[in-house]
PDB file of N, CA and C in Angstrom:
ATOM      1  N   UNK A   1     -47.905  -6.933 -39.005  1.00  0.00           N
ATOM      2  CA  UNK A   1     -48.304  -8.325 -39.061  1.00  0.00           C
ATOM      3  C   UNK A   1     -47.089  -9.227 -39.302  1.00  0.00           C
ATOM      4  N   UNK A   2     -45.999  -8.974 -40.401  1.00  0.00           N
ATOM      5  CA  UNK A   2     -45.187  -9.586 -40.196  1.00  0.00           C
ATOM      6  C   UNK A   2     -44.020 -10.078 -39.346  1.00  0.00           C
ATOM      7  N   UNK A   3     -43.695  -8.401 -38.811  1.00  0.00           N
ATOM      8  CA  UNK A   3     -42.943  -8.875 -37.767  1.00  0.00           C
ATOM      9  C   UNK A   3     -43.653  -9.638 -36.251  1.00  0.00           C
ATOM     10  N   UNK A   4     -44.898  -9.855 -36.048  1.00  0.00           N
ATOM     11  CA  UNK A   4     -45.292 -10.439 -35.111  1.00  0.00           C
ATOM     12  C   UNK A   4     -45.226 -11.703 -35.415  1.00  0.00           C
ATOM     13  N   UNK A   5     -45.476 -12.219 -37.165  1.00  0.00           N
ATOM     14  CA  UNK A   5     -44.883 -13.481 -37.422  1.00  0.00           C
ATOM     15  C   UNK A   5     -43.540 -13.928 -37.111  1.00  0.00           C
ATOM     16  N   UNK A   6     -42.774 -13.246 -37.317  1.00  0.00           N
ATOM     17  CA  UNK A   6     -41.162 -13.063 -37.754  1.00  0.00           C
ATOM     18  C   UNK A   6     -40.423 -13.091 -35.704  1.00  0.00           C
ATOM     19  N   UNK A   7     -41.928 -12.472 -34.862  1.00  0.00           N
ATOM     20  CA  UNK A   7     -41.763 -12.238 -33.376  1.00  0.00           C
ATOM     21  C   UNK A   7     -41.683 -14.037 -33.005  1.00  0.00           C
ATOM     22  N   UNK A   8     -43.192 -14.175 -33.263  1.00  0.00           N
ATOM     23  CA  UNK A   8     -43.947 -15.520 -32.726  1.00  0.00           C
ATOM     24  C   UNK A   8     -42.855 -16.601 -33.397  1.00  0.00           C
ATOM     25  N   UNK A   9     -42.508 -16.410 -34.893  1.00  0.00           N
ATOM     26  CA  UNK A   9     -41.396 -17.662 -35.191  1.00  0.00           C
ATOM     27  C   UNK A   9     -39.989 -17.782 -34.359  1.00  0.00           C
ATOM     28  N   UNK A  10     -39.552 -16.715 -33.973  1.00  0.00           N
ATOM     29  CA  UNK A  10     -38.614 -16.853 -33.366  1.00  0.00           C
ATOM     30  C   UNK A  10     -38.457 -17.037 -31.872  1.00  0.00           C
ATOM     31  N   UNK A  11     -39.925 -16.966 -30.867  1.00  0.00           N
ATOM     32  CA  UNK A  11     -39.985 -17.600 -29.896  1.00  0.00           C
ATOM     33  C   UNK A  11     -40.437 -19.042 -29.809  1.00  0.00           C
ATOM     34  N   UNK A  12     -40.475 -19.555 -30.748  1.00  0.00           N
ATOM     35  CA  UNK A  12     -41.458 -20.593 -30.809  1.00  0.00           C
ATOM     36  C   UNK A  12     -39.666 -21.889 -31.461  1.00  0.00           C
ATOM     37  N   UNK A  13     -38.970 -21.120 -32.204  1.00  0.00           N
ATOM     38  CA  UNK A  13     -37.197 -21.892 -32.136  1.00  0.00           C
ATOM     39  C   UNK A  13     -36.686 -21.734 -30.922  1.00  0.00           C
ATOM     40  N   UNK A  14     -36.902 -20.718 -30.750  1.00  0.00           N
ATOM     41  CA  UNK A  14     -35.770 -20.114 -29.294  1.00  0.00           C
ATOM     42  C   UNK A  14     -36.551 -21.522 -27.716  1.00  0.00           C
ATOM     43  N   UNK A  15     -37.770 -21.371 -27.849  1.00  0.00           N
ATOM     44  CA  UNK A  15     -38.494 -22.461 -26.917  1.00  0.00           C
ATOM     45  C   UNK A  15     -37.834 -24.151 -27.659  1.00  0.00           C
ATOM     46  N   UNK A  16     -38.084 -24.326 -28.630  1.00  0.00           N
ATOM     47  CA  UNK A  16     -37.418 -25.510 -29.079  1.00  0.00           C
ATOM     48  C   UNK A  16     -36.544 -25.726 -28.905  1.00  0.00           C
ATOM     49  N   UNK A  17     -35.542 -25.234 -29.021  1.00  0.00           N
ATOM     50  CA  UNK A  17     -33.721 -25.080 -28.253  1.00  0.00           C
ATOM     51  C   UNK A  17     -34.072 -25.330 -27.280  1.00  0.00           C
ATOM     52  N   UNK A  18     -34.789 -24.795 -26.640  1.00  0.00           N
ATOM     53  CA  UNK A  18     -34.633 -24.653 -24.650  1.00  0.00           C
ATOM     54  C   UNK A  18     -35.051 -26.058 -24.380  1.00  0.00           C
ATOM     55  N   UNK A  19     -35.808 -27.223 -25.271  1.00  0.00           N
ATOM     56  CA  UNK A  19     -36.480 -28.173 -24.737  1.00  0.00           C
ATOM     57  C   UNK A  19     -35.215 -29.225 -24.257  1.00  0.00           C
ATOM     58  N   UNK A  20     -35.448 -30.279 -23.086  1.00  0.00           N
ATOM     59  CA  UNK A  20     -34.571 -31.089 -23.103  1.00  0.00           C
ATOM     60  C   UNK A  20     -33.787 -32.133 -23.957  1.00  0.00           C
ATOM     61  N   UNK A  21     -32.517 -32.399 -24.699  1.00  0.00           N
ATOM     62  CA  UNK A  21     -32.319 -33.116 -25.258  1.00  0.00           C
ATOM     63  C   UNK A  21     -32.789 -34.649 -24.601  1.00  0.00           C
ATOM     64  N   UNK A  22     -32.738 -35.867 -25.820  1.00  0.00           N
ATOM     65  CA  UNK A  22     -32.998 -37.189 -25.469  1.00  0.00           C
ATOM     66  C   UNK A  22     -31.400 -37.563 -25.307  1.00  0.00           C
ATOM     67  N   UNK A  23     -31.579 -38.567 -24.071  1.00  0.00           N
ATOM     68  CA  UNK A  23     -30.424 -38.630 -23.444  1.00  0.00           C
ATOM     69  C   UNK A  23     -30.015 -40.137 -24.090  1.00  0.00           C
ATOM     70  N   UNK A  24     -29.302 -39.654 -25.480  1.00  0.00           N
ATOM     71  CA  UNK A  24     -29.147 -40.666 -26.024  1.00  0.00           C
ATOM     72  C   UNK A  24     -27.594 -41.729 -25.763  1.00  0.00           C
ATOM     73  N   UNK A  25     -27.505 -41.349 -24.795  1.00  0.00           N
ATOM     74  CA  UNK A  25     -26.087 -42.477 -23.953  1.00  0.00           C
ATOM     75  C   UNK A  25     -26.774 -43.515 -23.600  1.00  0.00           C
ATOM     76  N   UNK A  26     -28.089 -43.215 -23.280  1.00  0.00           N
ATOM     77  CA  UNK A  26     -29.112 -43.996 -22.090  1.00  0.00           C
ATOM     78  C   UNK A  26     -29.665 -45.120 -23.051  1.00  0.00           C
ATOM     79  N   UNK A  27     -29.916 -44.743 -24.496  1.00  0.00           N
ATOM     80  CA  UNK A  27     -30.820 -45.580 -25.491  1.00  0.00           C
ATOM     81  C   UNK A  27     -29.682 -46.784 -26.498  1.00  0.00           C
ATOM     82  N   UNK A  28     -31.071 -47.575 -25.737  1.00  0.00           N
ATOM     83  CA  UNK A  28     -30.085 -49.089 -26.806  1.00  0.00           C
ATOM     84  C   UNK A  28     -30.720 -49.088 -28.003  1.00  0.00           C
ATOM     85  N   UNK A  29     -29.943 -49.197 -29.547  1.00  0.00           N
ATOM     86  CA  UNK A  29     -30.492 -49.391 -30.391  1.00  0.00           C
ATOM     87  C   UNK A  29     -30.977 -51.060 -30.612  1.00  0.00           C
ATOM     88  N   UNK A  30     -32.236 -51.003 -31.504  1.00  0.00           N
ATOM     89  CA  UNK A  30     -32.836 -52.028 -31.705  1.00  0.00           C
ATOM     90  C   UNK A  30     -31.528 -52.889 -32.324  1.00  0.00           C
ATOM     91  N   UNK A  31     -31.598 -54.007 -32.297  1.00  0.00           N
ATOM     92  CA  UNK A  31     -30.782 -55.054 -32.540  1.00  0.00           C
ATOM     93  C   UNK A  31     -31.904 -56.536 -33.150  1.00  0.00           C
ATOM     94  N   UNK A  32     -31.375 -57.072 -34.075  1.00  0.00           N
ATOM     95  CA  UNK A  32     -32.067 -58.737 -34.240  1.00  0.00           C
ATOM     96  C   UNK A  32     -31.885 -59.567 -33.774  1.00  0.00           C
ATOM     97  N   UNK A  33     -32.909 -60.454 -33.252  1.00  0.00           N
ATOM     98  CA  UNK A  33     -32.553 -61.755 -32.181  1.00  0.00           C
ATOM     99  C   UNK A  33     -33.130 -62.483 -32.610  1.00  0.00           C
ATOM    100  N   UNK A  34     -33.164 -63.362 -31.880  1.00  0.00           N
ATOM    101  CA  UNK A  34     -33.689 -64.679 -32.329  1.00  0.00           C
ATOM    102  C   UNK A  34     -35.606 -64.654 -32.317  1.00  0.00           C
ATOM    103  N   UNK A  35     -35.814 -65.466 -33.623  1.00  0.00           N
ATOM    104  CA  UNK A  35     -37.118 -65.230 -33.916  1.00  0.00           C
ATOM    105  C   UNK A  35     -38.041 -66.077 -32.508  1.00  0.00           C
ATOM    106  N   UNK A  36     -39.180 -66.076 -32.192  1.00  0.00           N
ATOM    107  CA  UNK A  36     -40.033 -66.483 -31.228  1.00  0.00           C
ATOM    108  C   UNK A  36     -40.868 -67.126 -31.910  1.00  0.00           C
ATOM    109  N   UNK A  37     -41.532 -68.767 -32.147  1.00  0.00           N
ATOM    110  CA  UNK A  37     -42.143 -69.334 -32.251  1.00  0.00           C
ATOM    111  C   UNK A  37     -43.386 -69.580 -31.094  1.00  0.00           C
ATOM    112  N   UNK A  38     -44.553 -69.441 -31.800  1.00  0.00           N
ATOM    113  CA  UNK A  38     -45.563 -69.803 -31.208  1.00  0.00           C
ATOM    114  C   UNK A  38     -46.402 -70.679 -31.649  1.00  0.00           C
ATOM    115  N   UNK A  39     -46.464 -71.895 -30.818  1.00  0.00           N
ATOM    116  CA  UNK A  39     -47.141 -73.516 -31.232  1.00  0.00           C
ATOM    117  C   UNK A  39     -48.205 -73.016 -31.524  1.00  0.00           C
ATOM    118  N   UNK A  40     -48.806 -73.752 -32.841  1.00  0.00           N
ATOM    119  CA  UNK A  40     -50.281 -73.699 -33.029  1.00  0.00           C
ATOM    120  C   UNK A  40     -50.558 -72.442 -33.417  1.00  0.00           C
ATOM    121  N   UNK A  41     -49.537 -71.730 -34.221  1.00  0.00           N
ATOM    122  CA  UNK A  41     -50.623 -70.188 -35.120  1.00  0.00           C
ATOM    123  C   UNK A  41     -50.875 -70.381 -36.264  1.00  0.00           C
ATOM    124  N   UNK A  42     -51.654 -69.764 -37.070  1.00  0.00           N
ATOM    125  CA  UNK A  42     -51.637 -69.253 -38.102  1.00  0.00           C
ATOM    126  C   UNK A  42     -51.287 -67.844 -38.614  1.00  0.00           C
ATOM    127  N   UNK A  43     -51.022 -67.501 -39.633  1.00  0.00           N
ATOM    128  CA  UNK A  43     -51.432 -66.274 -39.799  1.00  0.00           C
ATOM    129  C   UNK A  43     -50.442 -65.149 -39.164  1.00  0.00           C
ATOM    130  N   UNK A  44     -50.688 -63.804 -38.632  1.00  0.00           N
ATOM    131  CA  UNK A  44     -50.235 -62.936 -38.345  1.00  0.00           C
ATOM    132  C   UNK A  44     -50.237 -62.303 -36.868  1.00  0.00           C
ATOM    133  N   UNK A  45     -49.464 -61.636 -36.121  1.00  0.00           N
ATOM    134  CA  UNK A  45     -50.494 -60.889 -34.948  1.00  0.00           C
ATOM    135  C   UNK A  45     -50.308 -59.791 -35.700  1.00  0.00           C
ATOM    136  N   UNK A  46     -51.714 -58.879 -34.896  1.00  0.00           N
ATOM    137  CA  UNK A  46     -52.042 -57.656 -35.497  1.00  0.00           C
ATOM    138  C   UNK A  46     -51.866 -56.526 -34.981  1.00  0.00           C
ATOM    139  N   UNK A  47     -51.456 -56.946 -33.091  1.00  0.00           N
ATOM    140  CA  UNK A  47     -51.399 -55.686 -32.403  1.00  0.00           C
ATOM    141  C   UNK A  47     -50.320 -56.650 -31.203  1.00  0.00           C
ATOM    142  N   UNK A  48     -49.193 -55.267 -31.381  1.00  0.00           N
ATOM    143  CA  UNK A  48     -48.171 -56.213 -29.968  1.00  0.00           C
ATOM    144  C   UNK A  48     -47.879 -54.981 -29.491  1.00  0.00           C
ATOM    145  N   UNK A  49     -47.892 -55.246 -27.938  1.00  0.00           N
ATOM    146  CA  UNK A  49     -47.122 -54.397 -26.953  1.00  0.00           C
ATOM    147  C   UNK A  49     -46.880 -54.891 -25.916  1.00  0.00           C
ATOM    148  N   UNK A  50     -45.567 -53.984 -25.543  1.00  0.00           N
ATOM    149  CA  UNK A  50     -44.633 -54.687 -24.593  1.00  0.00           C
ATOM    150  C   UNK A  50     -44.861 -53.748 -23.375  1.00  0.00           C
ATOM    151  N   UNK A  51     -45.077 -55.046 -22.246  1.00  0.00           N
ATOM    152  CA  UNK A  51     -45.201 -54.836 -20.663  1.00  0.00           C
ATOM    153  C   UNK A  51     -43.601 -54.689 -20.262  1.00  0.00           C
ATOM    154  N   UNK A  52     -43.256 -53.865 -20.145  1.00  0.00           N
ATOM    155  CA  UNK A  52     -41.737 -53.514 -20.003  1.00  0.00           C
ATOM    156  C   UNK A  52     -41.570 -53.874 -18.310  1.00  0.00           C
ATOM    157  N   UNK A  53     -42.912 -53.577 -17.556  1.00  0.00           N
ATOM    158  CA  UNK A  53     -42.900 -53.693 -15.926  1.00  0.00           C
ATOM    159  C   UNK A  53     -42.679 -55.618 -15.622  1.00  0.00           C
ATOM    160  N   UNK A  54     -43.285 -56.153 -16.437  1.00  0.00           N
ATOM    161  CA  UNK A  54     -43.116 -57.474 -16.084  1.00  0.00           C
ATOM    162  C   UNK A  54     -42.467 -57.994 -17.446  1.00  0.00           C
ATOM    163  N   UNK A  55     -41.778 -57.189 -17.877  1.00  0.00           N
ATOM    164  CA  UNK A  55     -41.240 -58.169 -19.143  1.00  0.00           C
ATOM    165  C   UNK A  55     -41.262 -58.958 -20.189  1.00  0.00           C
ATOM    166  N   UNK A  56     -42.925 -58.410 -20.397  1.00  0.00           N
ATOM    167  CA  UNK A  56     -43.669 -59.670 -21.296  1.00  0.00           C
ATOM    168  C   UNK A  56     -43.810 -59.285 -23.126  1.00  0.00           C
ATOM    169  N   UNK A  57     -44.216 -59.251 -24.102  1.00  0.00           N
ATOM    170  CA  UNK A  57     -44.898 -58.905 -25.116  1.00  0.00           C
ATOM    171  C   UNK A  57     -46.651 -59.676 -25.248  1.00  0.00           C
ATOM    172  N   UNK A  58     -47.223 -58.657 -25.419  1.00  0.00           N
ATOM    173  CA  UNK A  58     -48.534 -58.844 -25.650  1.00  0.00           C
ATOM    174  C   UNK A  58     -49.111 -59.024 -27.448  1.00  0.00           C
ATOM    175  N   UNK A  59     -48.845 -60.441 -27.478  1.00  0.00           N
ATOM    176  CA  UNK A  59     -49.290 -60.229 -29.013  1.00  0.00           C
ATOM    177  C   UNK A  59     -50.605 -60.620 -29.253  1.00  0.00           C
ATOM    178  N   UNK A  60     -51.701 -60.058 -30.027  1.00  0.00           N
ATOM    179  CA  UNK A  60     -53.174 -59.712 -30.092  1.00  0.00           C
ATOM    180  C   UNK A  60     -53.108 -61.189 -31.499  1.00  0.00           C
ATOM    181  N   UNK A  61     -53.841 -62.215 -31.549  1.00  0.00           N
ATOM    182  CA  UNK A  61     -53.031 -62.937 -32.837  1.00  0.00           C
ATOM    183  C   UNK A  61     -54.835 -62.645 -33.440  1.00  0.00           C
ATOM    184  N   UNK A  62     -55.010 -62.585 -34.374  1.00  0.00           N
ATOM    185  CA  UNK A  62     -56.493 -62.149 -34.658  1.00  0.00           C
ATOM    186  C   UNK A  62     -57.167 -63.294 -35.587  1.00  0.00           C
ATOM    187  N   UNK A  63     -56.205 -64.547 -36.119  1.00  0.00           N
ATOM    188  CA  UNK A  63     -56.468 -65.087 -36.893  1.00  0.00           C
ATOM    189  C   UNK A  63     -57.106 -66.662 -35.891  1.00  0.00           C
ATOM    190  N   UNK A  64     -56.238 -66.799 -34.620  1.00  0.00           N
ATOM    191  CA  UNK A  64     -56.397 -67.669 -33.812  1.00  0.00           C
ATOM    192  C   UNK A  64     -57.166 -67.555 -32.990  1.00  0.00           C
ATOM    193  N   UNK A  65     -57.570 -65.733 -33.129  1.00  0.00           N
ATOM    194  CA  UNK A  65     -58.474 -65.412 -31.605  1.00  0.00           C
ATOM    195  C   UNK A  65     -58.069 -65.346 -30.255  1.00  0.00           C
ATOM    196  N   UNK A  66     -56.723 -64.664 -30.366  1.00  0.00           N
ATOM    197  CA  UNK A  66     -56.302 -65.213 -28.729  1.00  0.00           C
ATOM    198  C   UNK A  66     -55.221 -64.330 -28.340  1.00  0.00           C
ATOM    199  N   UNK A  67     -54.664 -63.858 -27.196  1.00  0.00           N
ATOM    200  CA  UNK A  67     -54.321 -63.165 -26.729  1.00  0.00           C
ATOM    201  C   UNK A  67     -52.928 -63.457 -26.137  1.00  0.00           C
ATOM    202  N   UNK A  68     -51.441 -63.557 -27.127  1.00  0.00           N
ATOM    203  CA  UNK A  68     -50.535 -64.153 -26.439  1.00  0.00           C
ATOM    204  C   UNK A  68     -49.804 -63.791 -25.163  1.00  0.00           C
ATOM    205  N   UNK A  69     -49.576 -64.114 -24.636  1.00  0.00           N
ATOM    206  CA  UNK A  69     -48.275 -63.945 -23.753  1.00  0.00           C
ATOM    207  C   UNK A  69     -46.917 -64.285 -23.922  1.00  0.00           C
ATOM    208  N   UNK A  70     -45.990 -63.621 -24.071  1.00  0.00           N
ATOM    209  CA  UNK A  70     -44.704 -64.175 -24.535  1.00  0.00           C
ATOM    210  C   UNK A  70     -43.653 -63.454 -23.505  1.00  0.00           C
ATOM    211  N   UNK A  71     -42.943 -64.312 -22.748  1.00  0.00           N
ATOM    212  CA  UNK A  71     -41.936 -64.027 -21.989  1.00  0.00           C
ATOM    213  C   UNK A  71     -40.690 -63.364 -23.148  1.00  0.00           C
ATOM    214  N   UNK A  72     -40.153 -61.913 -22.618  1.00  0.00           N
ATOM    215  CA  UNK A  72     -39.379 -61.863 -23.229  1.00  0.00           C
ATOM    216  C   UNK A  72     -37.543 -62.141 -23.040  1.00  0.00           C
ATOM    217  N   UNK A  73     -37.487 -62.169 -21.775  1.00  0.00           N
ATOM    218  CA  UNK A  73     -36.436 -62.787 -21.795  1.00  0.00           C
ATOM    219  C   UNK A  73     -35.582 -64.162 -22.453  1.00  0.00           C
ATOM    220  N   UNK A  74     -36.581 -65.354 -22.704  1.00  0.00           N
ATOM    221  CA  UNK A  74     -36.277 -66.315 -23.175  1.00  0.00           C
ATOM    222  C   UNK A  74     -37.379 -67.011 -24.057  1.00  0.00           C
ATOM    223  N   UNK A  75     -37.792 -65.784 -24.695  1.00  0.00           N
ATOM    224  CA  UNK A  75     -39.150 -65.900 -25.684  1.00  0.00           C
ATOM    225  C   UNK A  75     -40.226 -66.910 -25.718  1.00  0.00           C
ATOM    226  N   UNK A  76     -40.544 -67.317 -24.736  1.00  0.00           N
ATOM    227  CA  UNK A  76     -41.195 -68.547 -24.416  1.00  0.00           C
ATOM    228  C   UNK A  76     -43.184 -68.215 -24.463  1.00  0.00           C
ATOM    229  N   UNK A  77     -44.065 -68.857 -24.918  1.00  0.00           N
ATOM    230  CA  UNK A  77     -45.016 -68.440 -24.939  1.00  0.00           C
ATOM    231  C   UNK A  77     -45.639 -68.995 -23.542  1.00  0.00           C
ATOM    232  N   UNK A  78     -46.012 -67.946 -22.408  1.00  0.00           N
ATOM    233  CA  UNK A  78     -46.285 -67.859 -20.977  1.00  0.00           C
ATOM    234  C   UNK A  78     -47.852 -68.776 -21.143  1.00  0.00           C
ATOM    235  N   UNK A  79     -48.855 -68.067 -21.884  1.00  0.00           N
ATOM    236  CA  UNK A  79     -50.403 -68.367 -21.699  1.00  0.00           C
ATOM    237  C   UNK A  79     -50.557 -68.315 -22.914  1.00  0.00           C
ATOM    238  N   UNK A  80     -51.669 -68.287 -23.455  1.00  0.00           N
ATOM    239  CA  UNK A  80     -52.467 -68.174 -24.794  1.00  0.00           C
ATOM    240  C   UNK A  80     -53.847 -67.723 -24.318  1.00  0.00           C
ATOM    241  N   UNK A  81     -54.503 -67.024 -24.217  1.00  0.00           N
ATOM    242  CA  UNK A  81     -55.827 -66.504 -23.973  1.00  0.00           C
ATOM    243  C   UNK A  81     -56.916 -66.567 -24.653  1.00  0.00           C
ATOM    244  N   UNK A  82     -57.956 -67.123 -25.076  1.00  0.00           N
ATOM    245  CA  UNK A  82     -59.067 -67.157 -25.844  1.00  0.00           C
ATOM    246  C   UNK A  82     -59.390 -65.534 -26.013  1.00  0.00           C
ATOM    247  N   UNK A  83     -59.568 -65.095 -27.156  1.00  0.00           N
ATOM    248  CA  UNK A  83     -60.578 -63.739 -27.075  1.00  0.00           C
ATOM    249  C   UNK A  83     -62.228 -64.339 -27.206  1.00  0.00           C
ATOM    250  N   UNK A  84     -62.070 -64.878 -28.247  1.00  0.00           N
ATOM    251  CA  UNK A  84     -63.454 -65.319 -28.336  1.00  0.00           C
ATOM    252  C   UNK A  84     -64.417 -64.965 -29.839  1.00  0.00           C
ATOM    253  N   UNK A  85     -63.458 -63.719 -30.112  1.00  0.00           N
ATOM    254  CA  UNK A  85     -64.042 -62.814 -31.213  1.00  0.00           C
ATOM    255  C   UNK A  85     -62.810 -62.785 -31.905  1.00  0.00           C
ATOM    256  N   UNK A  86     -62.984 -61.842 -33.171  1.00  0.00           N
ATOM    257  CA  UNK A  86     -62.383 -61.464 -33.869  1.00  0.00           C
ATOM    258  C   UNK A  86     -61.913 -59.976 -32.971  1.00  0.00           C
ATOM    259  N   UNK A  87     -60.636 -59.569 -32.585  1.00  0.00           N
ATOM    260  CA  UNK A  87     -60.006 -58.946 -31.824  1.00  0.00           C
ATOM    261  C   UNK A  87     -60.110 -57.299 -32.379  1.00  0.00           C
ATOM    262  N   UNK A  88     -60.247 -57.113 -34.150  1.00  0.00           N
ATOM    263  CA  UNK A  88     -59.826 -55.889 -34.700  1.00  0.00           C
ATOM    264  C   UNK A  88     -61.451 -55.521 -35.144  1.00  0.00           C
ATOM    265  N   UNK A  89     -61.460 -54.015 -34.878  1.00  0.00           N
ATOM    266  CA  UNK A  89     -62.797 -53.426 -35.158  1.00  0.00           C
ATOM    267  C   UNK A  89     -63.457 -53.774 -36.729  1.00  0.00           C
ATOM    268  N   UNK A  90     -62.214 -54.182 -37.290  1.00  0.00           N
ATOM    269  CA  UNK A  90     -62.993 -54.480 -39.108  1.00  0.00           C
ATOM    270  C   UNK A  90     -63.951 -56.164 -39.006  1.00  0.00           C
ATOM    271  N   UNK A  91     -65.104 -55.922 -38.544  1.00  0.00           N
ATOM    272  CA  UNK A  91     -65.519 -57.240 -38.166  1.00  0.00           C
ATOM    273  C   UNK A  91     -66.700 -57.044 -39.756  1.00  0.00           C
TER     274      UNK A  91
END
């Protein structure tokens, strides 16, 4: 029993080695920029993600109800979207 542990642990490093490294020449570290103002918030957003295909950030603002759009190249707020609701499942 043990050496099948002692088997299975050591294919299971030996596979980890073999995996591809992250090709970290390729990766920009995060950096601070300039903050992004958005007219007319309150409060917090609660959920952001970034459309990397069109360049945008998606910020969820939950206090305003609304669904930002923010250009990220020159941080500009694109649209503002009504949700309508309260956006986060804790209703």
């Amino acid at each position: 029993m043990k050496k099948n542990l002692a088997n299975a642990c050591s294919a299971i490093a030996v596979s980890l080695f073999s995996l591809p490294k992250p090709l970290l020449a390729e990766t920009v570290p995060l950096t601070l920029g300039q903050p992004i103002v958005v007219p007319g918030t309150k409060g917090r957003f609660d959920y952001l993600q970034v459309d990397e295909k069109l360049n945008r950030l998606l910020a969820a603002h939950t206090t305003n109800k609304t669904l930002d759009i923010i250009s990220l190249p020159d941080g500009k707020l694109i649209k503002s979207v009504s949700t309508g609701a309260n956006l986060t499942s804790r209703n």
